[in-house]
N, C-alpha and C. Protein backbone atom coordinates (compact mmCIF):
# COMPACT_ATOMS: atom_id res chain seq x y z
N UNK A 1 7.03 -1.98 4.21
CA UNK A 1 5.91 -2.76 3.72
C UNK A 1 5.27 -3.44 4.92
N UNK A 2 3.96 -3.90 4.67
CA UNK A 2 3.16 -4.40 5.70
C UNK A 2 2.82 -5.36 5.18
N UNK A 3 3.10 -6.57 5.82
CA UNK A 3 2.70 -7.69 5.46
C UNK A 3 2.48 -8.32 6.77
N UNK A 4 0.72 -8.99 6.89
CA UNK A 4 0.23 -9.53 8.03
C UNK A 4 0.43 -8.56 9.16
N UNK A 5 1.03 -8.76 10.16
CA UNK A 5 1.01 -8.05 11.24
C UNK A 5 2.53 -7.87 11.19
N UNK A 6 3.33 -7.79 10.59
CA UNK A 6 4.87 -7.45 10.50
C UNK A 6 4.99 -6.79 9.71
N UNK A 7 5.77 -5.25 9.87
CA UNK A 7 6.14 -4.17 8.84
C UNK A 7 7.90 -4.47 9.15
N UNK A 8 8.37 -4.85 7.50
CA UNK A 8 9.25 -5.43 7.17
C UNK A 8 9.77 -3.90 5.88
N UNK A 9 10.93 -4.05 6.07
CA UNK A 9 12.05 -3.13 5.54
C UNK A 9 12.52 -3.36 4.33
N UNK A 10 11.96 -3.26 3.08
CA UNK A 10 12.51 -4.19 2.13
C UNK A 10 13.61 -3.00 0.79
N UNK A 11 15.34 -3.83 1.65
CA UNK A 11 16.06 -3.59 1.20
C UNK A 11 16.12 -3.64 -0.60
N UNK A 12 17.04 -2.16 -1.13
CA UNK A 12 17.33 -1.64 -2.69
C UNK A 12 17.22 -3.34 -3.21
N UNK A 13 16.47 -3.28 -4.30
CA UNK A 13 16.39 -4.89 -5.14
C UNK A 13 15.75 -6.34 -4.18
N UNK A 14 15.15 -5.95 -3.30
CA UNK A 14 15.19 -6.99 -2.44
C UNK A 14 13.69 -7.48 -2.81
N UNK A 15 12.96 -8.67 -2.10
CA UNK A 15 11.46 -8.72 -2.78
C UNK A 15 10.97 -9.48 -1.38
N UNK A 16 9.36 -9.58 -1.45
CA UNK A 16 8.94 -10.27 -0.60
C UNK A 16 7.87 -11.04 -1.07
N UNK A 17 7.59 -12.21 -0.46
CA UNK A 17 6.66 -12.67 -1.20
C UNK A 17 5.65 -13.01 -0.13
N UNK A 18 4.17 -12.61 -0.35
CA UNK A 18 2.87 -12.63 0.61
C UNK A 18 1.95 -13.50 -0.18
N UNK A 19 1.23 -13.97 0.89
CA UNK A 19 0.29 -15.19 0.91
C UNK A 19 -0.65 -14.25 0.51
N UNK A 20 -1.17 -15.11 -0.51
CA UNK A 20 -3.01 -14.62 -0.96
C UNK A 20 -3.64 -14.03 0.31
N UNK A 21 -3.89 -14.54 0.95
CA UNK A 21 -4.49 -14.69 2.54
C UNK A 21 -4.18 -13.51 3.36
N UNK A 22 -2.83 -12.82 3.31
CA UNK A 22 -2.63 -11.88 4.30
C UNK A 22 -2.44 -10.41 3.63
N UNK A 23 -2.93 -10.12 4.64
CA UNK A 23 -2.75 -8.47 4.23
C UNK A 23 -1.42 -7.62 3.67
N UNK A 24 -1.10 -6.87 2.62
CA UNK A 24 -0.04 -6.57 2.07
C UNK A 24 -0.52 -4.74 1.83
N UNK A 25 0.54 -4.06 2.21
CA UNK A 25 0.53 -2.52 2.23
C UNK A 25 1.98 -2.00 1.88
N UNK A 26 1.92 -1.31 0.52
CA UNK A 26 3.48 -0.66 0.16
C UNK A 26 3.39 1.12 0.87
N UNK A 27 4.61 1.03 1.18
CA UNK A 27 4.54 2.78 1.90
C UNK A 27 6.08 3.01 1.88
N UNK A 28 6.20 4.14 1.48
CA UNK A 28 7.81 4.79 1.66
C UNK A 28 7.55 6.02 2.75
N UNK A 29 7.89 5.61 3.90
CA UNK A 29 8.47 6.67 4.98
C UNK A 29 9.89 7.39 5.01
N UNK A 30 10.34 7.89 3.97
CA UNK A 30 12.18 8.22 3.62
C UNK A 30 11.07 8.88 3.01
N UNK A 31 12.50 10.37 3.02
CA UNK A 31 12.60 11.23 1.59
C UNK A 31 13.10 10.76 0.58
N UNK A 32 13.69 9.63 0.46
CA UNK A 32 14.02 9.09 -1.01
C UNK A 32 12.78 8.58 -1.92
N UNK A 33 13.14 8.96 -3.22
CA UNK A 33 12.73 8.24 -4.41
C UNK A 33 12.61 7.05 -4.32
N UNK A 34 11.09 6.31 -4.53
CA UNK A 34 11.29 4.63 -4.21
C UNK A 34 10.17 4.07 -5.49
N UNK A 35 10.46 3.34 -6.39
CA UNK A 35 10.03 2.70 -7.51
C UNK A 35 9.90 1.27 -6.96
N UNK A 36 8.48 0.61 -7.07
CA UNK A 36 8.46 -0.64 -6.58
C UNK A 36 7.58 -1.14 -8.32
N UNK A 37 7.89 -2.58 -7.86
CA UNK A 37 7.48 -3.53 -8.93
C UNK A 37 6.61 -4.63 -8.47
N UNK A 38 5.52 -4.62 -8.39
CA UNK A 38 4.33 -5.12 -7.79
C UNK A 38 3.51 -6.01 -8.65
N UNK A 39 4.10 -7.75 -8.40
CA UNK A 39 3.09 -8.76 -9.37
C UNK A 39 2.36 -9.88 -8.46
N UNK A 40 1.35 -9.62 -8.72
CA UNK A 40 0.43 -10.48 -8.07
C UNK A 40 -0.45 -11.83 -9.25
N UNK A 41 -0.87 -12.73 -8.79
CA UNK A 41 -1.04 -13.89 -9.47
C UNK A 41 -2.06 -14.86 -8.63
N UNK A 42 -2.71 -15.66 -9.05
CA UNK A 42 -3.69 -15.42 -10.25
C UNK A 42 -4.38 -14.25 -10.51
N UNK A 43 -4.95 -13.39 -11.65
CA UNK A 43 -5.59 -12.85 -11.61
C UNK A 43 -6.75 -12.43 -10.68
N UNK A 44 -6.96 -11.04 -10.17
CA UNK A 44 -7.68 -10.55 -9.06
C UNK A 44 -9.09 -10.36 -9.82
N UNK A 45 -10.12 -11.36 -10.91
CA UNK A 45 -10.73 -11.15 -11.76
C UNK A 45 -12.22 -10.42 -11.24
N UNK A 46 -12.62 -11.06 -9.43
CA UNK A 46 -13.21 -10.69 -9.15
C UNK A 46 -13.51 -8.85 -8.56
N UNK A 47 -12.15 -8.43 -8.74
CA UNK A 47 -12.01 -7.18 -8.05
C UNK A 47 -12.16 -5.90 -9.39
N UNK A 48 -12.39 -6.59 -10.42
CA UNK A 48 -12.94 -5.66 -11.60
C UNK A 48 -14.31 -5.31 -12.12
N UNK A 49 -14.89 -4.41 -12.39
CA UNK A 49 -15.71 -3.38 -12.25
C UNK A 49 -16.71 -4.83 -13.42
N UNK A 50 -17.77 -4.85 -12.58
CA UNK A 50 -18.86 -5.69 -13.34
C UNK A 50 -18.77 -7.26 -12.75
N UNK A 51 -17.47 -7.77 -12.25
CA UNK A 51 -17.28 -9.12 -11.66
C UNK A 51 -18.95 -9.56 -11.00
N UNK A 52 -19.04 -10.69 -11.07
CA UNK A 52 -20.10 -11.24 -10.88
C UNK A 52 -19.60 -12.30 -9.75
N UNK A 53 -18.71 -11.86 -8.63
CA UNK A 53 -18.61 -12.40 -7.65
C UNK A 53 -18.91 -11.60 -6.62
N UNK A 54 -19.30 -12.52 -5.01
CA UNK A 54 -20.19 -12.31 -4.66
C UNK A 54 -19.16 -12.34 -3.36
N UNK A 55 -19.51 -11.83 -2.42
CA UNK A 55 -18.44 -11.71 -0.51
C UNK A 55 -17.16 -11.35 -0.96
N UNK A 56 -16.91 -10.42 -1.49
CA UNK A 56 -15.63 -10.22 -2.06
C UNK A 56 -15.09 -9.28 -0.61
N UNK A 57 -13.97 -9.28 -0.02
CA UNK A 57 -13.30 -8.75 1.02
C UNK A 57 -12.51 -7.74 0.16
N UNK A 58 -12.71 -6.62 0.48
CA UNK A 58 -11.82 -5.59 -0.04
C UNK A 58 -11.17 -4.81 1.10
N UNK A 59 -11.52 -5.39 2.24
CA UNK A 59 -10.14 -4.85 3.16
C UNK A 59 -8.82 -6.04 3.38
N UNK A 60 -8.57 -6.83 2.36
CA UNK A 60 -7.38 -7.62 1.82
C UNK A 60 -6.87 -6.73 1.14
N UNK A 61 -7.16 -5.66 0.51
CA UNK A 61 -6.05 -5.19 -0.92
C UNK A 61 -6.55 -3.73 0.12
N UNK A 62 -6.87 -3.01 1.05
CA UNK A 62 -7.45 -1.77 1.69
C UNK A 62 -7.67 -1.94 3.33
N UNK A 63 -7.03 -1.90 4.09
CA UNK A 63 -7.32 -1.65 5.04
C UNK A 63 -8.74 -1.31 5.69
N UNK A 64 -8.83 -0.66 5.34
CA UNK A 64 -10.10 0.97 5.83
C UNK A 64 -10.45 1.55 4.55
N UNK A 65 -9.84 1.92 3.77
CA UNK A 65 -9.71 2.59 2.92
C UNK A 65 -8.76 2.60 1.36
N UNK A 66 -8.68 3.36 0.63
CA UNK A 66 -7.66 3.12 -0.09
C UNK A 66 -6.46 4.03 -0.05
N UNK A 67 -6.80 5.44 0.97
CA UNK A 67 -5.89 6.40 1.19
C UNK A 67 -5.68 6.31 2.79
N UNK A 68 -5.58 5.38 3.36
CA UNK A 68 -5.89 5.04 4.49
C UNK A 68 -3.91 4.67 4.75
N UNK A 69 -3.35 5.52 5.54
CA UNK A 69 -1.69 5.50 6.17
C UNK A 69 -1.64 4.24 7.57
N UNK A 70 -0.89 3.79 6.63
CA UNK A 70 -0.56 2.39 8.01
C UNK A 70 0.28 2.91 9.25
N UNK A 71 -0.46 2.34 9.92
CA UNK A 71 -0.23 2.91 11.48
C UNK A 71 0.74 3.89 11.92
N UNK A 72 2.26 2.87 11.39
CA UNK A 72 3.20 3.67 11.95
C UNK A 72 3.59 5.08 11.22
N UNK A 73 2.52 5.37 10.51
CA UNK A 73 2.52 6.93 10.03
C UNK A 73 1.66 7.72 10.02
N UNK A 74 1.29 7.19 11.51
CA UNK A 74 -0.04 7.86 12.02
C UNK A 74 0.25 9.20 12.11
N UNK A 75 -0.68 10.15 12.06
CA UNK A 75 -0.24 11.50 12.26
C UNK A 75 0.60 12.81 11.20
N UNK A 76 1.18 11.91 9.96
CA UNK A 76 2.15 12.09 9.22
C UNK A 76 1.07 12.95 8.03
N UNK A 77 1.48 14.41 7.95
CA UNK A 77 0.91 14.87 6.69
C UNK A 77 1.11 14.35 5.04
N UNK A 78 -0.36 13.61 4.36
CA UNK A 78 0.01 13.02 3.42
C UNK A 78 -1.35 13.83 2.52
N UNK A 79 -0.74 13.49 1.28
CA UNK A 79 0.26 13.93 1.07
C UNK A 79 1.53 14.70 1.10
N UNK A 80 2.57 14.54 1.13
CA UNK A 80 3.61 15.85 1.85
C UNK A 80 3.60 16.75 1.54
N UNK A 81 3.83 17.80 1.61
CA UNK A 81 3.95 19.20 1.41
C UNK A 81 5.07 19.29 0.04
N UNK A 82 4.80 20.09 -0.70
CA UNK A 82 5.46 20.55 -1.93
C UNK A 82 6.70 21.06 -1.44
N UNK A 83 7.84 21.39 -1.43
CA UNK A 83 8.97 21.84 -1.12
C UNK A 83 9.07 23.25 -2.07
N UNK A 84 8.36 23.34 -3.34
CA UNK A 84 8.75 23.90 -4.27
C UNK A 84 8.09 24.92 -4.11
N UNK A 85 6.38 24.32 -3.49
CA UNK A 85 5.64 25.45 -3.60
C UNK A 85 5.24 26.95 -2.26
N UNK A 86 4.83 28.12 -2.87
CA UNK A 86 5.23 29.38 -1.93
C UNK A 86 4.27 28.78 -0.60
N UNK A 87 5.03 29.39 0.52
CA UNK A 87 4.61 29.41 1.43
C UNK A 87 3.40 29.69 1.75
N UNK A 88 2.16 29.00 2.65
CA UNK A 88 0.63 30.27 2.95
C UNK A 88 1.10 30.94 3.92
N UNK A 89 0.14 32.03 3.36
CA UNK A 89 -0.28 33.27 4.13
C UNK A 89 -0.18 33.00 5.59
């Protein structure tokens, strides 16, 4: 996980908690299976389709982008490759 300028390791059951204010990015670099549980508070009311707010920063919840790979997986084919599926030509 990326939180602020520190990418932090967050151990099976473990949690972190980020400031409104700083930047937050979930990413699984492992071949394991990883299920996260993601609650944020107060409501993000302005970030819904019709909001009538105004300087809204959407590189707080996006970097660059929304498919946009944090740094240290620069280079890294993403989506990964199917394991299942036939080889190309």
């Amino acid at each position: 996980m990326r939180a602020g300028d520190a990418t932090l390791t967050v151990p099976r059951h473990g949690g972190v908690l980020v400031g409104p204010d700083h930047l937050r990015q979930v990413f699984n670099d492992t071949d394991a299976e990883v299920l996260w549980l993601i609650v944020g508070a107060p409501a993000e009311l302005e970030f819904l389709r019709g909001s009538k707010s105004t300087g809204v920063d959407l590189t707080l919840i996006y970097p660059t982008d929304p498919k946009q790979l944090p740094r240290e997986l620069a280079g890294v084919q993403w989506p990964p490759p199917d394991p299942s599926a036939p080889a190309e030509p």
